[in-house]
PDB file of N, CA and C in Angstrom:
ATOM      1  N   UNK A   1     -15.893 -49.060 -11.031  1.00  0.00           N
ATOM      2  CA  UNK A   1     -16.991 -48.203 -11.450  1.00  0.00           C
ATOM      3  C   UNK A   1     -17.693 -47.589 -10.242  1.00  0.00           C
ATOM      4  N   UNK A   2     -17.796 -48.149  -9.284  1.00  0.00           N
ATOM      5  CA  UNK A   2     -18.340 -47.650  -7.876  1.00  0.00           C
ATOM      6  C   UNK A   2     -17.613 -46.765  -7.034  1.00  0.00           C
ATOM      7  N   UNK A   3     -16.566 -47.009  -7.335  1.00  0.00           N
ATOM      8  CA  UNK A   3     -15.429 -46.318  -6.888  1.00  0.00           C
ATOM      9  C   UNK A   3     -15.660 -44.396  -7.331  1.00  0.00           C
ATOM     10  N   UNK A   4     -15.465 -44.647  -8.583  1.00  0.00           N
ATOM     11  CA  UNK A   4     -15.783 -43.385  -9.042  1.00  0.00           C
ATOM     12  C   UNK A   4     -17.217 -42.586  -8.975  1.00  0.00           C
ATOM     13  N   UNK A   5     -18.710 -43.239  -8.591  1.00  0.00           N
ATOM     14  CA  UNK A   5     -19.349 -42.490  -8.414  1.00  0.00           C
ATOM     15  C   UNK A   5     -19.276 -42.131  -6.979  1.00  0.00           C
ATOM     16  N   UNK A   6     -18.541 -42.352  -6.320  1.00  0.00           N
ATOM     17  CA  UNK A   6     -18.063 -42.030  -4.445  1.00  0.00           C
ATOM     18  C   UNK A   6     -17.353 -40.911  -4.468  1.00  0.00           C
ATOM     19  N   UNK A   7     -16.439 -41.704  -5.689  1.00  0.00           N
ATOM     20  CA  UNK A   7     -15.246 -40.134  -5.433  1.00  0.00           C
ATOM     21  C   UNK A   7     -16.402 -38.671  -6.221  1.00  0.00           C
ATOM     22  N   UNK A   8     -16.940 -39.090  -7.048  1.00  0.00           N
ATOM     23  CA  UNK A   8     -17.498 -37.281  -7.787  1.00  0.00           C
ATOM     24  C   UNK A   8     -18.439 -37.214  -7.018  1.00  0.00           C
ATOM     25  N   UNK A   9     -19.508 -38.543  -6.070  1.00  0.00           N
ATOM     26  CA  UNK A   9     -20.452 -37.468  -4.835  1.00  0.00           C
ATOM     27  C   UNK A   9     -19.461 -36.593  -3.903  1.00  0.00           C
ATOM     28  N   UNK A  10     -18.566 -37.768  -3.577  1.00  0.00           N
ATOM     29  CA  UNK A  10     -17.421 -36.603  -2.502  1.00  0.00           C
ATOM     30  C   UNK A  10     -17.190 -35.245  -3.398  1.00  0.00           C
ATOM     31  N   UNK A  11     -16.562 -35.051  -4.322  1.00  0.00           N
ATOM     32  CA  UNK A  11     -15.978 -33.740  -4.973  1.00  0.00           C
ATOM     33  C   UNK A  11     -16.914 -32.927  -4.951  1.00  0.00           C
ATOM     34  N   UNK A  12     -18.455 -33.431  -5.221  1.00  0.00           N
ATOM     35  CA  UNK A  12     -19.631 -32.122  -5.154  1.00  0.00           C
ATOM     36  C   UNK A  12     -19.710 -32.366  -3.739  1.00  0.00           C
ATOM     37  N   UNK A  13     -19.727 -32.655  -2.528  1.00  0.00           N
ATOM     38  CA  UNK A  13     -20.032 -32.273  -1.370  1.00  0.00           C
ATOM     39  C   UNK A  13     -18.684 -31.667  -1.096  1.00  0.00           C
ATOM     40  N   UNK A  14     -17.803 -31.638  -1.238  1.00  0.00           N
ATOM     41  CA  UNK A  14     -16.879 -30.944  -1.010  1.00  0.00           C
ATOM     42  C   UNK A  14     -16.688 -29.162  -1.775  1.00  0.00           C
ATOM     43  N   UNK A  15     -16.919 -29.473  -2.742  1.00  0.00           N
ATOM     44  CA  UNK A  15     -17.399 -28.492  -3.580  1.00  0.00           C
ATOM     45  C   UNK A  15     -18.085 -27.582  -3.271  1.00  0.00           C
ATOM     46  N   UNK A  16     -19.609 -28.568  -2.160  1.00  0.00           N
ATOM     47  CA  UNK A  16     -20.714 -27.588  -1.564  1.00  0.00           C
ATOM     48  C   UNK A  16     -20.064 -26.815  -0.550  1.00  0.00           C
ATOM     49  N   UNK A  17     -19.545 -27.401   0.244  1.00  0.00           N
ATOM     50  CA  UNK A  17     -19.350 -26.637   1.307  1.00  0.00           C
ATOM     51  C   UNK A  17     -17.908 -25.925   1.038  1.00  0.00           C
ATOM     52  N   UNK A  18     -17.072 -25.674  -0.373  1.00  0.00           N
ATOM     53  CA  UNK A  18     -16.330 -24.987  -0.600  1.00  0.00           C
ATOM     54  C   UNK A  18     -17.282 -23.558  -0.764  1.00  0.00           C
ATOM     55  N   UNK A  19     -17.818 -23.444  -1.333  1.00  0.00           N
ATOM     56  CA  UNK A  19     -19.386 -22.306  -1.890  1.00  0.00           C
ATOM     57  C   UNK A  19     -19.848 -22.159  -1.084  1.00  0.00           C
ATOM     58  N   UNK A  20     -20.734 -22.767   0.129  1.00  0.00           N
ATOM     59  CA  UNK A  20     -21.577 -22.137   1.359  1.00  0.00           C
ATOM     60  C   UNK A  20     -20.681 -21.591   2.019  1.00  0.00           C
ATOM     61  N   UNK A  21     -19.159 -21.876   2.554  1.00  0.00           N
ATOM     62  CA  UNK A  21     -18.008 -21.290   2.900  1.00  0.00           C
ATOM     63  C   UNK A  21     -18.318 -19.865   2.735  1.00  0.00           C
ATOM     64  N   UNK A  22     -17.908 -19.641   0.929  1.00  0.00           N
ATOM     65  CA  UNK A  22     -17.537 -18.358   0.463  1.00  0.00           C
ATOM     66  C   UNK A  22     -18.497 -17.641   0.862  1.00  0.00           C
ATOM     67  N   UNK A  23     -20.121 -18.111   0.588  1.00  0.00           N
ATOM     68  CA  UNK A  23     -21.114 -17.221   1.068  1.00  0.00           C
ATOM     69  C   UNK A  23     -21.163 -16.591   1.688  1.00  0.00           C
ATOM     70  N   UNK A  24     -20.796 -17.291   3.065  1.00  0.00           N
ATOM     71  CA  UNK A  24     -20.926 -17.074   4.423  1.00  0.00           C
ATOM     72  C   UNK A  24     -20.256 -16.124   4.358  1.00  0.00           C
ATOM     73  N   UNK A  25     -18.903 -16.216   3.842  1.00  0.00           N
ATOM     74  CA  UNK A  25     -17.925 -15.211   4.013  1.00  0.00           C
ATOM     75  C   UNK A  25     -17.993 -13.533   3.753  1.00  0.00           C
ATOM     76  N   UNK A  26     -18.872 -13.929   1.776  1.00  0.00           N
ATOM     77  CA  UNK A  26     -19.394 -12.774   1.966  1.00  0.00           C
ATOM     78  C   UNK A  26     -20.377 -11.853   2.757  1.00  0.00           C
ATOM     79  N   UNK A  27     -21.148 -12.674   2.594  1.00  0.00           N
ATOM     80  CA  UNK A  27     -22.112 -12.138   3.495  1.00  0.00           C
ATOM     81  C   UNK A  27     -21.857 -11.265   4.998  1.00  0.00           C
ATOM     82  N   UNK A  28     -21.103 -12.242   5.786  1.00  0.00           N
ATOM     83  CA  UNK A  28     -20.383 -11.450   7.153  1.00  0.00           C
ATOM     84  C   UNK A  28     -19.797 -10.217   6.724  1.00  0.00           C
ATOM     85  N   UNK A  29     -18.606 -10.079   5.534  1.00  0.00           N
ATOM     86  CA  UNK A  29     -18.055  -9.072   4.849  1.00  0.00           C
ATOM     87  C   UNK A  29     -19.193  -8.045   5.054  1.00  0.00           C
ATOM     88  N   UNK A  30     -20.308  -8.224   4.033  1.00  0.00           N
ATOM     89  CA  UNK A  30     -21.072  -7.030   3.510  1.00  0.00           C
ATOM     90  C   UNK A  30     -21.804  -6.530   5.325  1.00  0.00           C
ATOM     91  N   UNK A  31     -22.208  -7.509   6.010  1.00  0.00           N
ATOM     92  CA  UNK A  31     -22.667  -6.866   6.913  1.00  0.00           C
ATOM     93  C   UNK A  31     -22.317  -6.166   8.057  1.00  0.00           C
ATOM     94  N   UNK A  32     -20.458  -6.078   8.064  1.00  0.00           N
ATOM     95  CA  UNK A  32     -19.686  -5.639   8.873  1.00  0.00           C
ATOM     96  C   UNK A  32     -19.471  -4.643   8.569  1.00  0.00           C
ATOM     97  N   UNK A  33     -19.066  -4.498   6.808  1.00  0.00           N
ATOM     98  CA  UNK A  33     -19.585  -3.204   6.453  1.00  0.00           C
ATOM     99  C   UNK A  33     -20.593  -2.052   6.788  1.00  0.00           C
ATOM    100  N   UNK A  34     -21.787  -2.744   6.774  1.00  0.00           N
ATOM    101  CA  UNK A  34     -22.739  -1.607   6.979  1.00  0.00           C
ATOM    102  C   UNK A  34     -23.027  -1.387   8.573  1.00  0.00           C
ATOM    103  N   UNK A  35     -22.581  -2.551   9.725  1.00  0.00           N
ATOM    104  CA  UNK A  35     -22.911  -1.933  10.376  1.00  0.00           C
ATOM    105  C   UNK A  35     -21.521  -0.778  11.155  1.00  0.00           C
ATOM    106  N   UNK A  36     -20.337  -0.921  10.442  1.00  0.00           N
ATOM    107  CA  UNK A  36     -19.270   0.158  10.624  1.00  0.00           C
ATOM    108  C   UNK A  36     -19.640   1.459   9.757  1.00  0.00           C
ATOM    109  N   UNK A  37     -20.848   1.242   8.840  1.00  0.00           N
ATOM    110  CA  UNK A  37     -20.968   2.828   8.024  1.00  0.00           C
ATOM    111  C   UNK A  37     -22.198   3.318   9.512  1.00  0.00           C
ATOM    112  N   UNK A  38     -23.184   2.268   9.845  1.00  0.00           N
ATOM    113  CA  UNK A  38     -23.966   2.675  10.486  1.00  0.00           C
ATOM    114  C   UNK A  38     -23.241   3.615  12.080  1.00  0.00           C
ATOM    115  N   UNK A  39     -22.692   2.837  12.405  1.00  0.00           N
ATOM    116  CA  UNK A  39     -21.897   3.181  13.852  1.00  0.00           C
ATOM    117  C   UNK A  39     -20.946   4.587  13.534  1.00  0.00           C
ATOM    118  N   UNK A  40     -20.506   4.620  12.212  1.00  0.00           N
ATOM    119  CA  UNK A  40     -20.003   6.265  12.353  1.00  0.00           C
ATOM    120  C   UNK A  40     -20.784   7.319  11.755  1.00  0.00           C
ATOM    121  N   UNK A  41     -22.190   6.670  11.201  1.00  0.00           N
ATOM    122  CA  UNK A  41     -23.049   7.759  10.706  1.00  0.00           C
ATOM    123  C   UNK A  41     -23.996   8.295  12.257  1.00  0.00           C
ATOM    124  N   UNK A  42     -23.957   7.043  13.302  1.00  0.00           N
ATOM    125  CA  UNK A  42     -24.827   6.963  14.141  1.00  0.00           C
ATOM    126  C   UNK A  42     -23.935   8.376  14.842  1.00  0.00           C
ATOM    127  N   UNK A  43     -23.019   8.066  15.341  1.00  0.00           N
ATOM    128  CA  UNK A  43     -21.237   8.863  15.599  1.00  0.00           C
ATOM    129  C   UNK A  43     -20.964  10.413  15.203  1.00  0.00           C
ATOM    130  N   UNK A  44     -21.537  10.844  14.091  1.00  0.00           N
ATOM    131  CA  UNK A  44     -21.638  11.912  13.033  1.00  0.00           C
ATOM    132  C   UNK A  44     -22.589  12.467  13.527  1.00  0.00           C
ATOM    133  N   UNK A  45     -24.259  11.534  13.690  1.00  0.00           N
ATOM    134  CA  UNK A  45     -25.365  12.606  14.303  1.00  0.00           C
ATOM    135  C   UNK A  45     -24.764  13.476  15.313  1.00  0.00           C
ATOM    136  N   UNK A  46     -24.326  12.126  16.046  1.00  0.00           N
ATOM    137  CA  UNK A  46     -24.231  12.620  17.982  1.00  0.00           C
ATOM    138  C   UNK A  46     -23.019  13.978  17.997  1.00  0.00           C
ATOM    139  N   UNK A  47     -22.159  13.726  17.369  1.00  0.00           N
ATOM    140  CA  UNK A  47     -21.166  15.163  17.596  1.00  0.00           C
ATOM    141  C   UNK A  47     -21.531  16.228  16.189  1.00  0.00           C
ATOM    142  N   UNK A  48     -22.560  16.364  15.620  1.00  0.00           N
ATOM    143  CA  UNK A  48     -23.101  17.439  15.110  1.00  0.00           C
ATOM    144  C   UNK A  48     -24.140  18.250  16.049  1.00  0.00           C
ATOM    145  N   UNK A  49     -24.958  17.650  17.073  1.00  0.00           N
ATOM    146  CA  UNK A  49     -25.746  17.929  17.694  1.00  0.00           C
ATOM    147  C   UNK A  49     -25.526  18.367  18.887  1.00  0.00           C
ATOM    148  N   UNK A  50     -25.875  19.728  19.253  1.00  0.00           N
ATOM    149  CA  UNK A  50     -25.548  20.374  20.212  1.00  0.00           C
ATOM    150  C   UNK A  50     -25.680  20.207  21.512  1.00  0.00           C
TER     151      UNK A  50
END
């Protein structure tokens, strides 16, 4: 019986940091994004401008 409440705390801590993982992941995603829209909008001013 002890056995098994070890193993399902392990599966949710494992679990957790399966999910803070993904977060992370997205998160870096979305912000690499914007700062590659930023850097060719920044890019766009500079060679429109005379």
């Amino acid at each position: 019986m002890e056995s098994s409440y070890l193993a399902l705390i392990e599966l949710f801590i494992v679990a957790a940091f399966v999910v803070g993982w993904g977060v992370l992941e997205i998160v870096g995603l979305r912000l690499d994004k914007k700062r590659e829209r930023e850097k060719r909008e920044a890019k766009r001013e500079t060679s429109d401008q005379p």
